[in-house]
PDB file of N, CA and C in Angstrom:
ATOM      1  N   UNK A   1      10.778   7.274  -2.298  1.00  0.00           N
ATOM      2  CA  UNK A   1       9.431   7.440  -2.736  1.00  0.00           C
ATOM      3  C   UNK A   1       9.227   6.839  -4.118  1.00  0.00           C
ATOM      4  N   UNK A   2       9.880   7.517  -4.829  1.00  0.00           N
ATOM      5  CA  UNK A   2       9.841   6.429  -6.456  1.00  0.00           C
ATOM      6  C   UNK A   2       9.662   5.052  -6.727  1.00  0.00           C
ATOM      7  N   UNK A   3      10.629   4.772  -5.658  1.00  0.00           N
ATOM      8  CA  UNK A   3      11.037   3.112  -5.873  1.00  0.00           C
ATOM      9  C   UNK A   3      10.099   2.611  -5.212  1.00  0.00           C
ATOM     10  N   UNK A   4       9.099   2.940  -4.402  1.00  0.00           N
ATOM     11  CA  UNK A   4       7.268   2.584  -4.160  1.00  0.00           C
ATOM     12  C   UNK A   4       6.555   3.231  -4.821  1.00  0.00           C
ATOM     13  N   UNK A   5       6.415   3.788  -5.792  1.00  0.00           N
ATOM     14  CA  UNK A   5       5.789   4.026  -6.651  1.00  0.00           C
ATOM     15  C   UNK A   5       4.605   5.111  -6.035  1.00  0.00           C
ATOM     16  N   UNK A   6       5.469   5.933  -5.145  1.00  0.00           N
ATOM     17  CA  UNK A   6       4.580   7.254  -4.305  1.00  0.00           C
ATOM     18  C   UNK A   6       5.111   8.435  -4.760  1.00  0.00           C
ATOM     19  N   UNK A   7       4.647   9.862  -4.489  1.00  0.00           N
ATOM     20  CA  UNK A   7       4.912  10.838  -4.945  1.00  0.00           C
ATOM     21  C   UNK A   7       5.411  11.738  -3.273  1.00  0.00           C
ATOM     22  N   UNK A   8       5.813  13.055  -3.314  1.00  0.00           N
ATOM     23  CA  UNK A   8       6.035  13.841  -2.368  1.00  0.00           C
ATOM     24  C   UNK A   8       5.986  14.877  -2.613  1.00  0.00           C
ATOM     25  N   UNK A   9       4.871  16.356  -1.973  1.00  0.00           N
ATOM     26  CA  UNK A   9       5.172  17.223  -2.480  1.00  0.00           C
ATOM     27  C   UNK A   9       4.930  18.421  -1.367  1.00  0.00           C
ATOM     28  N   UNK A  10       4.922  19.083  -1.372  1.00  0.00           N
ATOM     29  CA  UNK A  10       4.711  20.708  -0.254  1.00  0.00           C
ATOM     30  C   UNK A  10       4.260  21.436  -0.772  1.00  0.00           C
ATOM     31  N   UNK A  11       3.656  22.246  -0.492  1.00  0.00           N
ATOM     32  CA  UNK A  11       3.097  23.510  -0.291  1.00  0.00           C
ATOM     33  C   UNK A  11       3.663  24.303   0.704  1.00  0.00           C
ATOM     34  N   UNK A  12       4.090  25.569   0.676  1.00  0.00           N
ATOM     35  CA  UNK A  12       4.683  26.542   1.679  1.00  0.00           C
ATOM     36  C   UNK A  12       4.323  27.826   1.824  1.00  0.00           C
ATOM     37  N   UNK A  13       3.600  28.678   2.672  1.00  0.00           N
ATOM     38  CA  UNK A  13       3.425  30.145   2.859  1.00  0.00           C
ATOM     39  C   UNK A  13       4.243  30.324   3.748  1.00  0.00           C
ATOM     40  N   UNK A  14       5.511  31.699   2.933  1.00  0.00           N
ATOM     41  CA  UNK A  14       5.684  31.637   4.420  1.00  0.00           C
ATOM     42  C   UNK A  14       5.226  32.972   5.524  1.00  0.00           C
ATOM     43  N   UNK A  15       6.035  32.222   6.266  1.00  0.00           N
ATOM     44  CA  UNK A  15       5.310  32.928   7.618  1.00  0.00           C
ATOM     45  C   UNK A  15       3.868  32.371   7.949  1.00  0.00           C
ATOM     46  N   UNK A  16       3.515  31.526   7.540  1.00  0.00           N
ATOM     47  CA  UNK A  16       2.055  30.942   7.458  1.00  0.00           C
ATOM     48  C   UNK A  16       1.951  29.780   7.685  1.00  0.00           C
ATOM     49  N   UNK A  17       2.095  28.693   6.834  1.00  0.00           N
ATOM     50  CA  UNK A  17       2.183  27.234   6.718  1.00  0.00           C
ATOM     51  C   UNK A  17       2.769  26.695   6.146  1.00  0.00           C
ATOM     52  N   UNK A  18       3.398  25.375   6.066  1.00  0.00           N
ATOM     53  CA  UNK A  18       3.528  24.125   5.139  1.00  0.00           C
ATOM     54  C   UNK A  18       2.760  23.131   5.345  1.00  0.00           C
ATOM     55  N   UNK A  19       2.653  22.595   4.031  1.00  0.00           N
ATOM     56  CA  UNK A  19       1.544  21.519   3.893  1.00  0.00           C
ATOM     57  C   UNK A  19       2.318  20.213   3.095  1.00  0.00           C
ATOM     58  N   UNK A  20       2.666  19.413   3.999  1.00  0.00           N
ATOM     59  CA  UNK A  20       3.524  18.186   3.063  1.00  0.00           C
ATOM     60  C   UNK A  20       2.537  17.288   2.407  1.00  0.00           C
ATOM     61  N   UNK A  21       2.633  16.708   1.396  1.00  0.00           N
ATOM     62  CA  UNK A  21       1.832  15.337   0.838  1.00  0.00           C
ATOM     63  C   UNK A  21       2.642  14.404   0.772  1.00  0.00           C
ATOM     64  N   UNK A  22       2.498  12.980   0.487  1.00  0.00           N
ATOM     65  CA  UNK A  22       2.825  11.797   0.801  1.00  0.00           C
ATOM     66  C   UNK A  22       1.470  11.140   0.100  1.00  0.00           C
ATOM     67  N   UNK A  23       2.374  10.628  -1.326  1.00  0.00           N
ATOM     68  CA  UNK A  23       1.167   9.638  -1.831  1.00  0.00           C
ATOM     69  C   UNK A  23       1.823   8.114  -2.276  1.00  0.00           C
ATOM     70  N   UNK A  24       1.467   6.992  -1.805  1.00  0.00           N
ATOM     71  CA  UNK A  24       1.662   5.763  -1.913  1.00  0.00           C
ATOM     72  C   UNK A  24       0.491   5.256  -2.352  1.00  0.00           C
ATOM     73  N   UNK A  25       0.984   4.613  -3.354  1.00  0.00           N
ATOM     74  CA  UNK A  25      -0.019   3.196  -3.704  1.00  0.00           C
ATOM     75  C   UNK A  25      -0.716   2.311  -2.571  1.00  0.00           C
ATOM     76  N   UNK A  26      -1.563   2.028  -2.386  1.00  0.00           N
ATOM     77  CA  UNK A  26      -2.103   0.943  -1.626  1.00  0.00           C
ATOM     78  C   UNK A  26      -1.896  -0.644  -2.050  1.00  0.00           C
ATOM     79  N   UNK A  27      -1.206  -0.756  -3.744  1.00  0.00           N
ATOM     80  CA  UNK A  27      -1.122  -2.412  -3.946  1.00  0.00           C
ATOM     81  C   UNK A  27       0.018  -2.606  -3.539  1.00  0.00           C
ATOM     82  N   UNK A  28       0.867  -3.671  -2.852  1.00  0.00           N
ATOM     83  CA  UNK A  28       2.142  -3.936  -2.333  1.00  0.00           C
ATOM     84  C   UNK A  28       3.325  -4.140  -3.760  1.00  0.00           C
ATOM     85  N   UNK A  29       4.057  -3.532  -3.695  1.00  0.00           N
ATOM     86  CA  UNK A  29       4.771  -4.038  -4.896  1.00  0.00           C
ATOM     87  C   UNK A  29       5.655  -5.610  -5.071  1.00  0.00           C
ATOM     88  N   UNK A  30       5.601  -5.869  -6.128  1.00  0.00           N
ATOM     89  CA  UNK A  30       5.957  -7.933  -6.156  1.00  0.00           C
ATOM     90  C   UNK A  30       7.428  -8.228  -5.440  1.00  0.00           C
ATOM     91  N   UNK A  31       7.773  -8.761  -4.522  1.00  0.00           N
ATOM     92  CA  UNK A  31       8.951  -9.245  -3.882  1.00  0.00           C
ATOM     93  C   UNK A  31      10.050  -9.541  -5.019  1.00  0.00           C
ATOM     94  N   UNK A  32      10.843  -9.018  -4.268  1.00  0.00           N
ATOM     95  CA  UNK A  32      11.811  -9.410  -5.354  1.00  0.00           C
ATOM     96  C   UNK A  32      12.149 -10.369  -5.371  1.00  0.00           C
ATOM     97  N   UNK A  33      13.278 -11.254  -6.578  1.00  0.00           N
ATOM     98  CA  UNK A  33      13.255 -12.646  -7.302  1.00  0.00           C
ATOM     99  C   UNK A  33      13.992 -12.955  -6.493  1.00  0.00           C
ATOM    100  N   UNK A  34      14.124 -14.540  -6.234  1.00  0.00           N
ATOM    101  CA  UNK A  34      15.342 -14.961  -5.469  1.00  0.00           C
ATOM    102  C   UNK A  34      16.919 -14.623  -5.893  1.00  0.00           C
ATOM    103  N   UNK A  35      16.571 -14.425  -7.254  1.00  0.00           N
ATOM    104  CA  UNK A  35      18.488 -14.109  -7.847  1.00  0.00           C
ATOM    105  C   UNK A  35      18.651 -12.627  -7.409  1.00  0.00           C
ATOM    106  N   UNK A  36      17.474 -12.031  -6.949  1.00  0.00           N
ATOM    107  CA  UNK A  36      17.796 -10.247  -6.579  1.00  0.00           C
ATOM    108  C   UNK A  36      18.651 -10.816  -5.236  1.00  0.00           C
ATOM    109  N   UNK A  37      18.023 -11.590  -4.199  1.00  0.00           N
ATOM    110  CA  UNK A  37      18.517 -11.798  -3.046  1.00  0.00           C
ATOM    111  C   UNK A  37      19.979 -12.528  -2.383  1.00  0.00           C
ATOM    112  N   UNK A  38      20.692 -12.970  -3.491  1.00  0.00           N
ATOM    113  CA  UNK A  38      21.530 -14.308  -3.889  1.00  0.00           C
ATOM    114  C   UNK A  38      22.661 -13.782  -3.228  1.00  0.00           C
ATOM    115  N   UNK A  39      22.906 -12.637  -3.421  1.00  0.00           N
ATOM    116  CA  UNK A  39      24.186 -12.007  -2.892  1.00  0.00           C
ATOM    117  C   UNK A  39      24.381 -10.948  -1.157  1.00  0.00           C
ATOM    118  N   UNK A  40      23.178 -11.603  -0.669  1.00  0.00           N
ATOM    119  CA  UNK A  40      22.625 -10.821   0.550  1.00  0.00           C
ATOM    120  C   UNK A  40      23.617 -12.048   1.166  1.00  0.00           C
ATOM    121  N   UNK A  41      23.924 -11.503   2.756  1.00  0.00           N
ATOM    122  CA  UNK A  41      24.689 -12.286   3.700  1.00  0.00           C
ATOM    123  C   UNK A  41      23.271 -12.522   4.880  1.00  0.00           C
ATOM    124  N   UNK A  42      23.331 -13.690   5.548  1.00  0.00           N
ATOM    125  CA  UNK A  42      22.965 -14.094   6.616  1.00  0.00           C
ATOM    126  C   UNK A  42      21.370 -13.135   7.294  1.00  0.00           C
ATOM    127  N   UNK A  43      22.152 -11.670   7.805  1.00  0.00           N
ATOM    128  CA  UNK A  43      21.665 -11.123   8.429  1.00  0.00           C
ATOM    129  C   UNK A  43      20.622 -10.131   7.719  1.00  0.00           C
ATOM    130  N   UNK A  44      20.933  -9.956   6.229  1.00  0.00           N
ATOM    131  CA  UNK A  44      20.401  -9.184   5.180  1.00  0.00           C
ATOM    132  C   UNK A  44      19.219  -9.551   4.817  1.00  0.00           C
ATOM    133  N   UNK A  45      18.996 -11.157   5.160  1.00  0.00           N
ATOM    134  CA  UNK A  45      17.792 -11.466   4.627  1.00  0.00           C
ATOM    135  C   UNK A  45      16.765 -11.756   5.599  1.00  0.00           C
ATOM    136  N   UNK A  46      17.687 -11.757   6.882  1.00  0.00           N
ATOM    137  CA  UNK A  46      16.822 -11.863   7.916  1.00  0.00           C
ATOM    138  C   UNK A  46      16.138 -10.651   8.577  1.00  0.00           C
ATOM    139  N   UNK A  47      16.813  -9.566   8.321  1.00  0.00           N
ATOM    140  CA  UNK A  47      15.952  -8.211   7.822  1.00  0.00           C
ATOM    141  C   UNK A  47      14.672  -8.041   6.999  1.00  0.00           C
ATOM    142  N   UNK A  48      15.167  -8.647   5.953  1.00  0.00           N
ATOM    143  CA  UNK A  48      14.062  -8.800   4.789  1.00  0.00           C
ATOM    144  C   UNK A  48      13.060  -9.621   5.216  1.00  0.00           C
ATOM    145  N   UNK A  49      13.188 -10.642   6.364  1.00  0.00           N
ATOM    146  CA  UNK A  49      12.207 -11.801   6.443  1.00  0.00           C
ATOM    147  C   UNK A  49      12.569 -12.859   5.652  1.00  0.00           C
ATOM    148  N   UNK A  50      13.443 -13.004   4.905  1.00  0.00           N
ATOM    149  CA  UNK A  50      14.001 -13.989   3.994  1.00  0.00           C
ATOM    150  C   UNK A  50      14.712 -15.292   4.838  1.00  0.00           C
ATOM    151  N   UNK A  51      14.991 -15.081   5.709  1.00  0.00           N
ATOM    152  CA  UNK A  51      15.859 -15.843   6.111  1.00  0.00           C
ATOM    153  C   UNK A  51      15.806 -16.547   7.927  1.00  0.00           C
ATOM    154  N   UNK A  52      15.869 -17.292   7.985  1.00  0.00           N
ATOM    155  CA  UNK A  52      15.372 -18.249   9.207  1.00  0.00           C
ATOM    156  C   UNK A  52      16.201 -17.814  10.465  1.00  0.00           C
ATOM    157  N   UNK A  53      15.086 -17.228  11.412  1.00  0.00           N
ATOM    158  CA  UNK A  53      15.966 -16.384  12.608  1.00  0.00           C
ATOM    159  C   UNK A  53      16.723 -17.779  13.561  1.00  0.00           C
ATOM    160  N   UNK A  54      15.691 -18.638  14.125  1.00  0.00           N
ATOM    161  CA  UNK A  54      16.415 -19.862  15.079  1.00  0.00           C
ATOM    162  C   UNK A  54      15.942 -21.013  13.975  1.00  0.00           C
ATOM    163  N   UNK A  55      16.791 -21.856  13.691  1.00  0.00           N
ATOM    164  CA  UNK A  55      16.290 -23.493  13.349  1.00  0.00           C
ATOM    165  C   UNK A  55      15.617 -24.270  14.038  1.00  0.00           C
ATOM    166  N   UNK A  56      14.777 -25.257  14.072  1.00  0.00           N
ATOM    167  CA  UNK A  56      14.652 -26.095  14.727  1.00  0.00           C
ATOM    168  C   UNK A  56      15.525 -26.777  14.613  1.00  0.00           C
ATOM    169  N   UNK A  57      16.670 -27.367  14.685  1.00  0.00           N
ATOM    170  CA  UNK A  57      17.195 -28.143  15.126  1.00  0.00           C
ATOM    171  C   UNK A  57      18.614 -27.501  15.844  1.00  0.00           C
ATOM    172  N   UNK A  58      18.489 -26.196  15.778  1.00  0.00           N
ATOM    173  CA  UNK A  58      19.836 -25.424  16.814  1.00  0.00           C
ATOM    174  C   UNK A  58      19.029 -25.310  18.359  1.00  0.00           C
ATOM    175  N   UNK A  59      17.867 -25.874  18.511  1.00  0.00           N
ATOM    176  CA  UNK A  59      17.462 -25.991  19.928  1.00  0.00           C
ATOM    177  C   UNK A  59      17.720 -26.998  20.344  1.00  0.00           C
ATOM    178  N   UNK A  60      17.688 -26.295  21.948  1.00  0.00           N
ATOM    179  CA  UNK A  60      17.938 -27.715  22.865  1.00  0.00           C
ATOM    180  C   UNK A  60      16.757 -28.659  23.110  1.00  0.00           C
ATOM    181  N   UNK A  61      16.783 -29.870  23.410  1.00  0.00           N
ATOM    182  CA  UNK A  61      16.027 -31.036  23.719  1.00  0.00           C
ATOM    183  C   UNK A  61      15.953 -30.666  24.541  1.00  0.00           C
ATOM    184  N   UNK A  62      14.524 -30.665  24.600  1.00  0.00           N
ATOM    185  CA  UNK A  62      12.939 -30.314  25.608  1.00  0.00           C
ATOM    186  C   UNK A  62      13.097 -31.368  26.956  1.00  0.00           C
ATOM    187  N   UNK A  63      13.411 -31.163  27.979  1.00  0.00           N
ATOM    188  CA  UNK A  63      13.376 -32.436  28.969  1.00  0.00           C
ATOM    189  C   UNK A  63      12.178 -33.403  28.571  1.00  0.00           C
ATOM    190  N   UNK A  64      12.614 -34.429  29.327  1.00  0.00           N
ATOM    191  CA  UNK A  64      11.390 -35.288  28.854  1.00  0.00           C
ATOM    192  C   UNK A  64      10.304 -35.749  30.377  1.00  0.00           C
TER     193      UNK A  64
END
């Protein structure tokens, strides 16, 4: 929650209710720098979206 810059909190009666909150920002926070990413492997960034799932050129030729 912090590290998005949201809060979390409850309310509890008991025998009665809980009431959870959940507060997030609505602005996206800035991507991190490419040197944050430098030490990610292959699959780490392709998680992230960072990183190129098929190449074009690891496909096969299209019959003609």
């Amino acid at each position: 929650m912090a590290s998005l810059g949201g809060e979390l909190s409850l309310d509890a009666v008991p025998g009665w209710s809980t009431h959870i909150f959940v507060e997030l920002p609505l602005t996206a926070q800035e991507p991190p720098s490419v040197d944050a990413l430098r030490g990610l492997n292959p699959r780490e960034l392709q998680v992230l979206g960072r990183g190129a799932v098929l190449k074009a050129s690891t496909l096969p030729a299209s019959p003609s």
